[in-house]
Protein backbone atom coordinates (compact mmCIF):
# COMPACT_ATOMS: atom_id res chain seq x y z
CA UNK A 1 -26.84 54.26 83.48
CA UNK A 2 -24.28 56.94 83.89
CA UNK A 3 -22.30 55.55 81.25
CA UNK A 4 -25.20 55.79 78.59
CA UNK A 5 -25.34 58.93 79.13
CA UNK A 6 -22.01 60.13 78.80
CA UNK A 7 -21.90 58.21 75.38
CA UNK A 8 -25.20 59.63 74.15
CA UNK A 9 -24.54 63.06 74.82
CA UNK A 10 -20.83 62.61 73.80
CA UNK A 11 -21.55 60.60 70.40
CA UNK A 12 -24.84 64.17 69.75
CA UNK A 13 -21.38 66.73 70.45
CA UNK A 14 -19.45 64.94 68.11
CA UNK A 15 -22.29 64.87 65.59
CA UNK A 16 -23.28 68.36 66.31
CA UNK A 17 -19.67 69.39 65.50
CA UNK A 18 -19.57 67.26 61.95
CA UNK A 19 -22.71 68.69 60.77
CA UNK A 20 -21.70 72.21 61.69
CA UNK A 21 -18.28 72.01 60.22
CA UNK A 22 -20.37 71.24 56.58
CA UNK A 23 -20.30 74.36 54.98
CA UNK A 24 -21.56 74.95 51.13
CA UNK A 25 -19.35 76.86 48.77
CA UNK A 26 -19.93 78.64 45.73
CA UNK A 27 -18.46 76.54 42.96
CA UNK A 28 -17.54 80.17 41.17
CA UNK A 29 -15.26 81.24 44.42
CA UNK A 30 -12.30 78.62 43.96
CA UNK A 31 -9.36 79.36 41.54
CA UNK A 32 -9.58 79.68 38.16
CA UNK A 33 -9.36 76.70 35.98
CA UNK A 34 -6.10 76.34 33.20
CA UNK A 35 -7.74 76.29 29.39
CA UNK A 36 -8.45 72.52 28.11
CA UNK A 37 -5.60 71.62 25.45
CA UNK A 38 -7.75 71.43 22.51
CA UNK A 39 -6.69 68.00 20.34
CA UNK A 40 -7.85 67.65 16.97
CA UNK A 41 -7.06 63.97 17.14
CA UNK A 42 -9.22 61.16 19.14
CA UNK A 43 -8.47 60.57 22.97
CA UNK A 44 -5.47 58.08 23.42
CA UNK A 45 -6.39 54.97 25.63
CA UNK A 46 -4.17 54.62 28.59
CA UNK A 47 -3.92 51.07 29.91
CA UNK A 48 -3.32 50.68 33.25
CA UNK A 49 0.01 49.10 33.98
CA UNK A 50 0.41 46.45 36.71
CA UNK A 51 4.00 46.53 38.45
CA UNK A 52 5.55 44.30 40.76
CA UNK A 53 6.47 45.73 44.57
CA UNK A 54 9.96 45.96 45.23
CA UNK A 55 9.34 43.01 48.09
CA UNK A 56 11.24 40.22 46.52
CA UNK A 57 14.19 42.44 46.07
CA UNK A 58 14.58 43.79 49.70
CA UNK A 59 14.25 40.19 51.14
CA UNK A 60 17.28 39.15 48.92
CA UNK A 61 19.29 41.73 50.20
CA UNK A 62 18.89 40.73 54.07
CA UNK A 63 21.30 39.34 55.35
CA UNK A 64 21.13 35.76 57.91
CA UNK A 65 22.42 37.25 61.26
């Protein structure tokens, strides 16, 4: 019984202290945001490119004791 209520009132601190630590800021209080380049053209599409770890490469180099 002890134990439940050591957890309980330990896991309500812990929320306690999350909620509290929320605060809401002013979205106009930050640094001020570089210009947007202006492009006349269209948006380029960037594909996403897919490359291999470097795993292969550092399991060739071990060397057998």
């Amino acid at each position: 019984m002890q134990r439940t209520r050591f957890t309980t009132s330990l896991l309500v601190g812990v929320a306690v202290a999350a909620v509290s630590g929320c605060v809401s800021v002013d979205p106009q209080t930050g640094p001020p945001r570089p210009p947007r380049a202006e492009s006349g053209g269209p948006a380029q599409d960037v594909i996403p490119q897919i490359v291999q770890p470097p795993g292969r490469e550092a399991l060739e180099t071990i060397v057998e004791p």
